[in-house]
Protein backbone atom coordinates (compact mmCIF):
# COMPACT_ATOMS: atom_id res chain seq x y z
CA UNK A 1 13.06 12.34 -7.23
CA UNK A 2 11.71 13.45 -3.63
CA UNK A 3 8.44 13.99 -5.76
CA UNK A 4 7.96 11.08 -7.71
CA UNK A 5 7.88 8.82 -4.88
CA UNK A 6 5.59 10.89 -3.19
CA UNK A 7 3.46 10.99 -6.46
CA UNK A 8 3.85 6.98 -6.41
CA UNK A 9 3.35 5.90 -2.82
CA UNK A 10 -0.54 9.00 -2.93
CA UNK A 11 -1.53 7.42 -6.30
CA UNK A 12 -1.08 3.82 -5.38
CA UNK A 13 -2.55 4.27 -1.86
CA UNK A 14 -5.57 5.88 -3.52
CA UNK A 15 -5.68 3.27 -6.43
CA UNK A 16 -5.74 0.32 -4.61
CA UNK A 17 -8.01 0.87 -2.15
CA UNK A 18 -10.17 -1.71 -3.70
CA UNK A 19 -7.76 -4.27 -2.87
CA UNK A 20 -8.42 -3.77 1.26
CA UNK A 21 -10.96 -5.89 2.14
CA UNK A 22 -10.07 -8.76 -0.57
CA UNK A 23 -8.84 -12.02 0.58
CA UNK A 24 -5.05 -11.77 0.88
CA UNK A 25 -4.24 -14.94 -1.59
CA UNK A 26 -2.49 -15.46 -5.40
CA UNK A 27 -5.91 -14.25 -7.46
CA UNK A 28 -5.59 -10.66 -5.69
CA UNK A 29 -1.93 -10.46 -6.24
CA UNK A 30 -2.08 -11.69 -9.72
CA UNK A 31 -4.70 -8.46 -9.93
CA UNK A 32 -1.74 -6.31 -7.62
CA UNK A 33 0.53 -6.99 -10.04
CA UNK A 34 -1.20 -6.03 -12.82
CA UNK A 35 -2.99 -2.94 -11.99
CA UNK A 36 0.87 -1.26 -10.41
CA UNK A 37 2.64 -2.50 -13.50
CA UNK A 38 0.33 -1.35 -16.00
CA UNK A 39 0.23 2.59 -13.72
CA UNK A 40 4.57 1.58 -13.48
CA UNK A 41 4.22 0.85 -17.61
CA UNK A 42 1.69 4.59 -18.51
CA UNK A 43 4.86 6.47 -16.32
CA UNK A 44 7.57 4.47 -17.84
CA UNK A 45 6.32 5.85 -21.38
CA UNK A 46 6.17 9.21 -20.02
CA UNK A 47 9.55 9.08 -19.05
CA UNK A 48 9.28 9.06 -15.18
CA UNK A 49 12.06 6.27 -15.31
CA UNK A 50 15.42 6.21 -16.50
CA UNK A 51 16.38 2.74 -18.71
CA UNK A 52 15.79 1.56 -21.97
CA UNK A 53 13.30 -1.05 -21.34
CA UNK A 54 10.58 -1.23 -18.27
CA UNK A 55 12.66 -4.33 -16.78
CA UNK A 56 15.28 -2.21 -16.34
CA UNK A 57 13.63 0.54 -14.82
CA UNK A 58 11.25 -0.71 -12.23
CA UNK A 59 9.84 -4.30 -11.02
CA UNK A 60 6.99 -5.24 -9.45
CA UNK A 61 6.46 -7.90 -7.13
CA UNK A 62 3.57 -9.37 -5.28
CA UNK A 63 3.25 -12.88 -4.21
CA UNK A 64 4.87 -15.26 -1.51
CA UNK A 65 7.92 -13.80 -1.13
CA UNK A 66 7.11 -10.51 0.27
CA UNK A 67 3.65 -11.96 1.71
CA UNK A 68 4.52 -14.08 4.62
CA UNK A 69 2.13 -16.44 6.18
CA UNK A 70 1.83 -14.10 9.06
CA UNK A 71 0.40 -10.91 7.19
CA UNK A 72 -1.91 -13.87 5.26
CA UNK A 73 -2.89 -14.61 9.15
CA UNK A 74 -3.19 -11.24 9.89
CA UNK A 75 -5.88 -10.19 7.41
C-alpha cells in the first residue's frame, strides 16, 4: 500500500505539471478531472484497486468544493 501512494502522489506531481501556471477556474478542473481519472481508470484495470467497479474503488474530485475562493485568490 505504502508504495502505491507513493507511486500515485510522484506520477501525478510529474503529470500535471502542465496544470501550474493555468488559470485556477472550472475549464482546468474539468481537464483535472479527466486526465487523474483516466491514469485512476489504466491502474484500476491493472488491478491497483480493490472493488468491482472504478466507483467503488477510487473518486476523483476537482471543482468548488475542495477549491475555495481563497486558493482561487491565491493563484
Amino acid at each position: 500500500m505504502r508504495r502505491l501512494t507513493i507511486y500515485l502522489e510522484q506520477s501525478l506531481t510529474a503529470g500535471l505539471q502542465w496544470a501550474v501556471f493555468q488559470p485556477n477556474n472550472e475549464v482546468l478542473w474539468e481537464k483535472l478531472r479527466r486526465s487523474v481519472g483516466t491514469f485512476m481508470s489504466g491502474l484500476y484495470r491493472e488491478g491497483a484497486f480493490q472493488g468491482t467497479a472504478s466507483a467503488q474503488a477510487y473518486i476523483v474530485i476537482c471543482d468548488a468544493t475542495t477549491t475555495t475562493q481563497a486558493d482561487i485568490t491565491a493563484a
